[in-house]
N, C-alpha and C. Protein backbone atom coordinates (compact mmCIF):
# COMPACT_ATOMS: atom_id res chain seq x y z
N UNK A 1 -36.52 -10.35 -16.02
CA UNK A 1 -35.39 -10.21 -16.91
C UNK A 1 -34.12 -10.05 -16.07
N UNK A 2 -33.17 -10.59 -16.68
CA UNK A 2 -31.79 -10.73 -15.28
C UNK A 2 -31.06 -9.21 -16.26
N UNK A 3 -30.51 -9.07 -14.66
CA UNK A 3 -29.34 -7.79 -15.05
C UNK A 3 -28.52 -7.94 -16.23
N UNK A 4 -28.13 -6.87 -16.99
CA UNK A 4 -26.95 -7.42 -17.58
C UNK A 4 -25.26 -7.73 -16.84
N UNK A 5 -24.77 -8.51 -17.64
CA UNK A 5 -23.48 -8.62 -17.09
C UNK A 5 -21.81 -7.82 -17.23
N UNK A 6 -21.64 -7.75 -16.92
CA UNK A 6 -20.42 -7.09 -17.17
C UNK A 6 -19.23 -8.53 -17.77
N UNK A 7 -18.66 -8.43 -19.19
CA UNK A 7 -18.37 -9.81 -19.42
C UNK A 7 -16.60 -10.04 -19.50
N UNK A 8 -16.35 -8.88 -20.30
CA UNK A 8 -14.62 -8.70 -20.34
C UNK A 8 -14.27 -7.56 -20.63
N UNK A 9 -13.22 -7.25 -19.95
CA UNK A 9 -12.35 -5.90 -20.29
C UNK A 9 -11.85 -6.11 -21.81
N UNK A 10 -12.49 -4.79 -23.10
CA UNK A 10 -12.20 -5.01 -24.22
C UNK A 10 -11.37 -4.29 -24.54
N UNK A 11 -10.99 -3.26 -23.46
CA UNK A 11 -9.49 -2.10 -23.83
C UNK A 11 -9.37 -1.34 -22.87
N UNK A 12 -7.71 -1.08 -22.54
CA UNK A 12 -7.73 0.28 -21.92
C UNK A 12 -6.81 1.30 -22.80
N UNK A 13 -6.70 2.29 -22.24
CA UNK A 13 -6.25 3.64 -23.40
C UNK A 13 -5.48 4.06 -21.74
N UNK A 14 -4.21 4.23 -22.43
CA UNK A 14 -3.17 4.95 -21.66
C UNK A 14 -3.01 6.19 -22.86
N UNK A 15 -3.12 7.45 -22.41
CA UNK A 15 -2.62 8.67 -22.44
C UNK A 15 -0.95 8.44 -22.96
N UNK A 16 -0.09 9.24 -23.69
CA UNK A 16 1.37 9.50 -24.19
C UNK A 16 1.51 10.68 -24.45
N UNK A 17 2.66 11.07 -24.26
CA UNK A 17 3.24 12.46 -24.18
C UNK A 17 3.92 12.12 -25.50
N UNK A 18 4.77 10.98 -25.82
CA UNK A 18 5.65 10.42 -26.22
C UNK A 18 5.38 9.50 -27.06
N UNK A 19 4.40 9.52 -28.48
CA UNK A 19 3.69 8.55 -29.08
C UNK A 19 5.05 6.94 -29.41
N UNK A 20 6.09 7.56 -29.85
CA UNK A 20 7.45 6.40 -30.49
C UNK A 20 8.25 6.14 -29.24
N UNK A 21 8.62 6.83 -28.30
CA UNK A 21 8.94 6.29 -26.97
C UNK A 21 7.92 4.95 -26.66
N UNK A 22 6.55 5.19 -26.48
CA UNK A 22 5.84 4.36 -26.11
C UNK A 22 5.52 3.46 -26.93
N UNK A 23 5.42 3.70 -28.22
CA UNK A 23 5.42 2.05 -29.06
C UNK A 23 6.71 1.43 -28.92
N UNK A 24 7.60 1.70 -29.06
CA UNK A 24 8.96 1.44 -28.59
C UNK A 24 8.72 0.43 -27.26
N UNK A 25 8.66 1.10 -26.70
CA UNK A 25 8.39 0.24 -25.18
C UNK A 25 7.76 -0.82 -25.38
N UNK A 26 6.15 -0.77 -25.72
CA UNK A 26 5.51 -1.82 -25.44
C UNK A 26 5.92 -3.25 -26.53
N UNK A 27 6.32 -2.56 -28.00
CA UNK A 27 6.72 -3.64 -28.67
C UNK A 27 8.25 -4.12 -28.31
N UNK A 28 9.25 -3.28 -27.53
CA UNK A 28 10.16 -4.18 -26.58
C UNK A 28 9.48 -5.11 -25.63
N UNK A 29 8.46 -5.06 -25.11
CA UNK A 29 7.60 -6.00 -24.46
C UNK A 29 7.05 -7.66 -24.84
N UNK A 30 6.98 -6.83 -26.67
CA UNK A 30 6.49 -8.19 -27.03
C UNK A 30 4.83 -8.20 -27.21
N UNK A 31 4.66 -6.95 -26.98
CA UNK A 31 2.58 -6.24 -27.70
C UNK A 31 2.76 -6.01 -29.18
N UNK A 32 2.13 -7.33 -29.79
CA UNK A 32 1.18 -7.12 -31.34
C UNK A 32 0.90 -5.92 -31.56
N UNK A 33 1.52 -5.12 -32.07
CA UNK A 33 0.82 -3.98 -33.01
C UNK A 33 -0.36 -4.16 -33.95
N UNK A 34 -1.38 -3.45 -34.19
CA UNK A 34 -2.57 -3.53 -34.59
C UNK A 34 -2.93 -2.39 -35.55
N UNK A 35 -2.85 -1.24 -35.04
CA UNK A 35 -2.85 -0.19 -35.30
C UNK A 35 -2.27 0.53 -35.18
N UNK A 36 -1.70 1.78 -36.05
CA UNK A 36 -1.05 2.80 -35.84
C UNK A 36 0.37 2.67 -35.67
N UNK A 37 1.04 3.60 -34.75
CA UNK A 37 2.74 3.35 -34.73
C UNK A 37 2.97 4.40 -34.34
N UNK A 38 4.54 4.71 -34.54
CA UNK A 38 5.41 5.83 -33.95
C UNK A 38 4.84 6.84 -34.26
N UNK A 39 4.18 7.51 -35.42
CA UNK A 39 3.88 8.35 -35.46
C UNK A 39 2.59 9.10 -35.33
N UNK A 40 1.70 8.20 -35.07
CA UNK A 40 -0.13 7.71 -35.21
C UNK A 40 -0.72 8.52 -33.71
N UNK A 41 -1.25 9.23 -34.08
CA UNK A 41 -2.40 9.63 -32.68
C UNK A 41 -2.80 8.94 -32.31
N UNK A 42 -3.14 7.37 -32.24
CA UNK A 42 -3.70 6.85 -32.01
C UNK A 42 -3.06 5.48 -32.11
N UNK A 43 -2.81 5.02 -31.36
CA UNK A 43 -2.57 3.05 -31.27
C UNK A 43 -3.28 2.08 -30.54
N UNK A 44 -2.88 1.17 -31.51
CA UNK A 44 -3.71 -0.21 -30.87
C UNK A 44 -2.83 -1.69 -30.81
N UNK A 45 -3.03 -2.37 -29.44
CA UNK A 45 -1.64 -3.62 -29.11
C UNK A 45 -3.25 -4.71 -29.44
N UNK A 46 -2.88 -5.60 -29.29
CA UNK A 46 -3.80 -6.73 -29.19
C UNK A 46 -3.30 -7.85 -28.20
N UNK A 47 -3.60 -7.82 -27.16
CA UNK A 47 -3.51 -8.33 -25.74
C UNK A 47 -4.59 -9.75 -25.45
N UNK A 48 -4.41 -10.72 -26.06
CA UNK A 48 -5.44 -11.59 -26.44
C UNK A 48 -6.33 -11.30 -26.91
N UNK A 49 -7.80 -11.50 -26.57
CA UNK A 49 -9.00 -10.78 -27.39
C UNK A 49 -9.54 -9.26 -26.91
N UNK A 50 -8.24 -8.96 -26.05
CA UNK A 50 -8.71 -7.07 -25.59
C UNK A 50 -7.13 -6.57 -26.11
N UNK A 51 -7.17 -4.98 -26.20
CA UNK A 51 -6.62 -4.34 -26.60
C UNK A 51 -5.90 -3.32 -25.38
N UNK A 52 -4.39 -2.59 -26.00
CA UNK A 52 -4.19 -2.12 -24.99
C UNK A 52 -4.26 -0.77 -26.24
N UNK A 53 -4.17 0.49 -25.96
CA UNK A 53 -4.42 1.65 -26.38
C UNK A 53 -3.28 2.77 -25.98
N UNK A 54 -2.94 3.41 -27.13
CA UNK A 54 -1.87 4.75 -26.65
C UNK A 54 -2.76 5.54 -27.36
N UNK A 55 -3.33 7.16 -26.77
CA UNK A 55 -3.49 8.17 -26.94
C UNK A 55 -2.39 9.37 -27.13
N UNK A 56 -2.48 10.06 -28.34
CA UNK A 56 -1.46 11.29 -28.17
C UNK A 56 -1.84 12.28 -27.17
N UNK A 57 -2.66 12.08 -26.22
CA UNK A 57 -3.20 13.68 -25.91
C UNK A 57 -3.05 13.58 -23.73
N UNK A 58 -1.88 14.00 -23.40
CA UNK A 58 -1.45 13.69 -22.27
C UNK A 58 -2.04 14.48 -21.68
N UNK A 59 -2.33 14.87 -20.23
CA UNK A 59 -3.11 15.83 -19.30
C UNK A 59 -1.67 17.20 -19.08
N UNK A 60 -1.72 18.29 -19.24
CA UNK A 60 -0.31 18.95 -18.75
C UNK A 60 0.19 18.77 -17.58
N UNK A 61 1.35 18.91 -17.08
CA UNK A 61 1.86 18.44 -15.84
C UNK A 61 1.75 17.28 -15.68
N UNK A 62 2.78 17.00 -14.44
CA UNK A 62 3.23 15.26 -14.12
C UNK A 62 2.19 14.94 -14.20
N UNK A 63 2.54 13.16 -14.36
CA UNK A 63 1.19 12.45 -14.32
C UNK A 63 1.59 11.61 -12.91
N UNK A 64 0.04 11.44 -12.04
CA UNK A 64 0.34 11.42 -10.96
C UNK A 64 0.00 9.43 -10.82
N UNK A 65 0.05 8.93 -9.95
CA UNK A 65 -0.23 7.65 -9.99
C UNK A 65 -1.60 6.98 -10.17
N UNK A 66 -2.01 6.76 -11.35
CA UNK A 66 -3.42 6.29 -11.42
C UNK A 66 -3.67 4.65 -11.01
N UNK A 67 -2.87 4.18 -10.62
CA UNK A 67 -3.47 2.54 -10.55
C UNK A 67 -2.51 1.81 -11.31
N UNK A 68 -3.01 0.35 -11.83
CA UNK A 68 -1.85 -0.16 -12.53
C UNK A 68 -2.65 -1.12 -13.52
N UNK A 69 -2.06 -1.30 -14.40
CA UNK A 69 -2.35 -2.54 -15.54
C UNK A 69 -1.95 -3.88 -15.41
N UNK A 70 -2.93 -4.51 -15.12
CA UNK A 70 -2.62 -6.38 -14.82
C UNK A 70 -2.19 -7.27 -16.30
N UNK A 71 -1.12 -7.64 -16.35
CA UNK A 71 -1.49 -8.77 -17.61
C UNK A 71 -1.17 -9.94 -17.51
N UNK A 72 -1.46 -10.93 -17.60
CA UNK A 72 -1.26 -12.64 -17.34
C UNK A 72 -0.49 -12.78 -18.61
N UNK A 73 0.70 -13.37 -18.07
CA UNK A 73 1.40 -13.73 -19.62
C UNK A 73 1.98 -15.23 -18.90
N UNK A 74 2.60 -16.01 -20.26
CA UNK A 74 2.73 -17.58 -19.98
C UNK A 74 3.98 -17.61 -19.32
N UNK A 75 5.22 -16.93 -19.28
CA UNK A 75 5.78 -16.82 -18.65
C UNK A 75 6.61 -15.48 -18.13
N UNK A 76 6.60 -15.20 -16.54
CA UNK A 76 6.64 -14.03 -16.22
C UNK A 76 8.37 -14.00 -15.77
N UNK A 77 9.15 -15.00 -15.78
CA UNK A 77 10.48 -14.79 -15.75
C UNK A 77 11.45 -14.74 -17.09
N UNK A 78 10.38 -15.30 -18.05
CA UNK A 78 11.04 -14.96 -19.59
C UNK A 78 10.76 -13.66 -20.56
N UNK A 79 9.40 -13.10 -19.54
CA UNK A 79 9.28 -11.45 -20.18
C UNK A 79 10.05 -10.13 -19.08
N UNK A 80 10.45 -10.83 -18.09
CA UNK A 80 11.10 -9.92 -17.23
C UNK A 80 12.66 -9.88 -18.12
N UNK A 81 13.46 -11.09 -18.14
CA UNK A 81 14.61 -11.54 -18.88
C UNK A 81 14.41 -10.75 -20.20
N UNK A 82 13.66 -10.53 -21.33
CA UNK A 82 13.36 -10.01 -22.47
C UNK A 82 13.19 -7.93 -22.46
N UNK A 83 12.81 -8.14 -20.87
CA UNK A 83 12.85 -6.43 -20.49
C UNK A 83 13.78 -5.91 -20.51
N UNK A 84 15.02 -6.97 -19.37
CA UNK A 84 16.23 -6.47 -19.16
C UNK A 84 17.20 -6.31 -20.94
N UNK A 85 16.92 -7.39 -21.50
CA UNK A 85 17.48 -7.65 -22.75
C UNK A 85 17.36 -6.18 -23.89
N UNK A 86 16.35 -5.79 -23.37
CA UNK A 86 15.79 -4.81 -24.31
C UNK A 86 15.86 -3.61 -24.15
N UNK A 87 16.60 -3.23 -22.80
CA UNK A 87 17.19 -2.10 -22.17
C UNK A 87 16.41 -1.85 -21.23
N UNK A 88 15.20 -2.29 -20.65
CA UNK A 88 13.64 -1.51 -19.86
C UNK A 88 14.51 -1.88 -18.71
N UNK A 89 14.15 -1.34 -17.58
CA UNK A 89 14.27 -0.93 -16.27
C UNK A 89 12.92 -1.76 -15.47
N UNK A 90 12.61 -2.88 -15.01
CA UNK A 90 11.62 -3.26 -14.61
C UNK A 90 11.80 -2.97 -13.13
N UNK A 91 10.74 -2.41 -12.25
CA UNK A 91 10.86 -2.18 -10.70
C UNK A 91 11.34 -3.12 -9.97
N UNK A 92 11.62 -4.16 -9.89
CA UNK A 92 12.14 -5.33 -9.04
C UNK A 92 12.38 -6.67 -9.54
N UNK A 93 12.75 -7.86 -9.37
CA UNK A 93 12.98 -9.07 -10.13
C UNK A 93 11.43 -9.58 -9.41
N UNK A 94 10.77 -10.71 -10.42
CA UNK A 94 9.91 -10.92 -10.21
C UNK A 94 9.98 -11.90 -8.91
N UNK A 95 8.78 -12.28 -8.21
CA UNK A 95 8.40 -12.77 -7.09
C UNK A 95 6.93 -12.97 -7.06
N UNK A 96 6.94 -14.18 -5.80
CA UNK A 96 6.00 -15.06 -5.70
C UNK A 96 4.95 -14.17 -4.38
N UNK A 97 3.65 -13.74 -5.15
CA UNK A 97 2.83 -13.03 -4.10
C UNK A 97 2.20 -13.82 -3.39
N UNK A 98 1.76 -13.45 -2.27
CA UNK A 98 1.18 -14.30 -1.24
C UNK A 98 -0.65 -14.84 -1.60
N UNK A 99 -1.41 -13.92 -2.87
CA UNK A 99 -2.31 -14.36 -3.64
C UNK A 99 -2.49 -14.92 -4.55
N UNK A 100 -1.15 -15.47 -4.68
CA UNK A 100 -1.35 -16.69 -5.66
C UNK A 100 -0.77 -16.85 -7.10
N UNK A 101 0.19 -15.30 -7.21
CA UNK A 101 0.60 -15.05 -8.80
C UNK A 101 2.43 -15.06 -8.49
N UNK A 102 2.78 -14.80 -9.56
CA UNK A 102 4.16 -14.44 -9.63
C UNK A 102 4.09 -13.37 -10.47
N UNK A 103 5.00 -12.23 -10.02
CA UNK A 103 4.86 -10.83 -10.77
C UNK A 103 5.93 -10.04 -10.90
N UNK A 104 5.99 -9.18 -11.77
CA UNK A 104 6.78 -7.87 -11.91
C UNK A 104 6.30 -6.69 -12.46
N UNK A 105 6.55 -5.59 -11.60
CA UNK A 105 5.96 -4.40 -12.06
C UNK A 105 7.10 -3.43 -13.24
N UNK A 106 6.51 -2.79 -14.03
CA UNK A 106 7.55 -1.65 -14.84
C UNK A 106 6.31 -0.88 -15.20
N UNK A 107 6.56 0.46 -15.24
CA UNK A 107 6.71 1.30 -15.63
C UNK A 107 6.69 2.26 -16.87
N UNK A 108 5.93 2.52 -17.80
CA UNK A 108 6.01 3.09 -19.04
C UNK A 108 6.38 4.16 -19.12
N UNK A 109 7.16 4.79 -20.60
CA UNK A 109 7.55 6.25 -20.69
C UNK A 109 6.69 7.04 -20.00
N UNK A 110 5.43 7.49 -19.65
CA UNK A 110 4.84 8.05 -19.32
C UNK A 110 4.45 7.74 -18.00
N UNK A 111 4.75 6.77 -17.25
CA UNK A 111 4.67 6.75 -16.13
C UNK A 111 3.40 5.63 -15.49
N UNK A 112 2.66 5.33 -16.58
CA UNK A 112 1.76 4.33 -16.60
C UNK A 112 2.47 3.12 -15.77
N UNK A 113 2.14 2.53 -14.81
CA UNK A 113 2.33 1.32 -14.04
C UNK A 113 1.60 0.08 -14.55
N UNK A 114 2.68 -1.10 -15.20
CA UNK A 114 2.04 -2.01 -15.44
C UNK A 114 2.72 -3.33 -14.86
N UNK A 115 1.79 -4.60 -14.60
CA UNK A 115 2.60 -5.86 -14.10
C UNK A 115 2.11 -7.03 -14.75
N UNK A 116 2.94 -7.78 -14.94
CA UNK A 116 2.74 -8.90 -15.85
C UNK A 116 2.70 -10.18 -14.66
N UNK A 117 1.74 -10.70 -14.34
CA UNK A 117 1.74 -11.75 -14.12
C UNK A 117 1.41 -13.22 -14.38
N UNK A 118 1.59 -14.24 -13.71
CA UNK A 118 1.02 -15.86 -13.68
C UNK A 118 0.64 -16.37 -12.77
N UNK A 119 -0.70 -16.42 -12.97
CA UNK A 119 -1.14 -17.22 -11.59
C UNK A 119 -0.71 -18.83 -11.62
N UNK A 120 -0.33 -18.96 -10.01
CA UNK A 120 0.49 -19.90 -9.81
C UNK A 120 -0.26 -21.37 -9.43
């Protein structure tokens, strides 16, 4: 009998201090709302056929750097342009990585690190 496989990432759940800060954000982004909202313990984006997730229930004290959130979008100089448009602060203008994508990183109310890229 073969192993099972590991097949697709079906969600991640970012933690919020800040439930309407952070829907705010991500639907300045341009994330499908699914579930929930500004005021909801609980949200849900729809990120092609996986989901991205806000939790109300933050750890106390800063949140320290956990890693970052990858997303492939169709174009990564017209959602950077749509950041600035929308007031977000993105970490740098996007650029061409030496593995093969074009990217930009930002930042969520809470400190969550995310980057949108296109592989090139």
């Amino acid at each position: 009998m073969a192993a099972p496989r590991i097949e697709q990432l079906s969600a991640i759940t970012l933690a919020t201090r800040d439930m309407a800060a952070s829907v705010r954000f991500y639907r300045a982004l341009g994330f499908a709302l699914k579930y929930g909202g500004e005021q909801a313990e609980f949200t849900s984006f729809t990120v092609g056929r996986s989901f991205l997730n806000l939790i109300a229930e933050a750890p106390p004290g800063p949140l320290v750097w956990w890693g970052r959130a990858i997303f492939h979008v169709s174009d990564v100089d017209a959602l950077y342009a749509q950041a600035l448009a929308q007031g977000l602060t993105p970490q740098a203008p996007p650029r061409d990585a030496p593995w093969g994508e074009r990217f930009f990183h930002i930042t969520d109310p809470d400190g969550h690190e995310l980057s949108f890229a296109r592989p090139q």
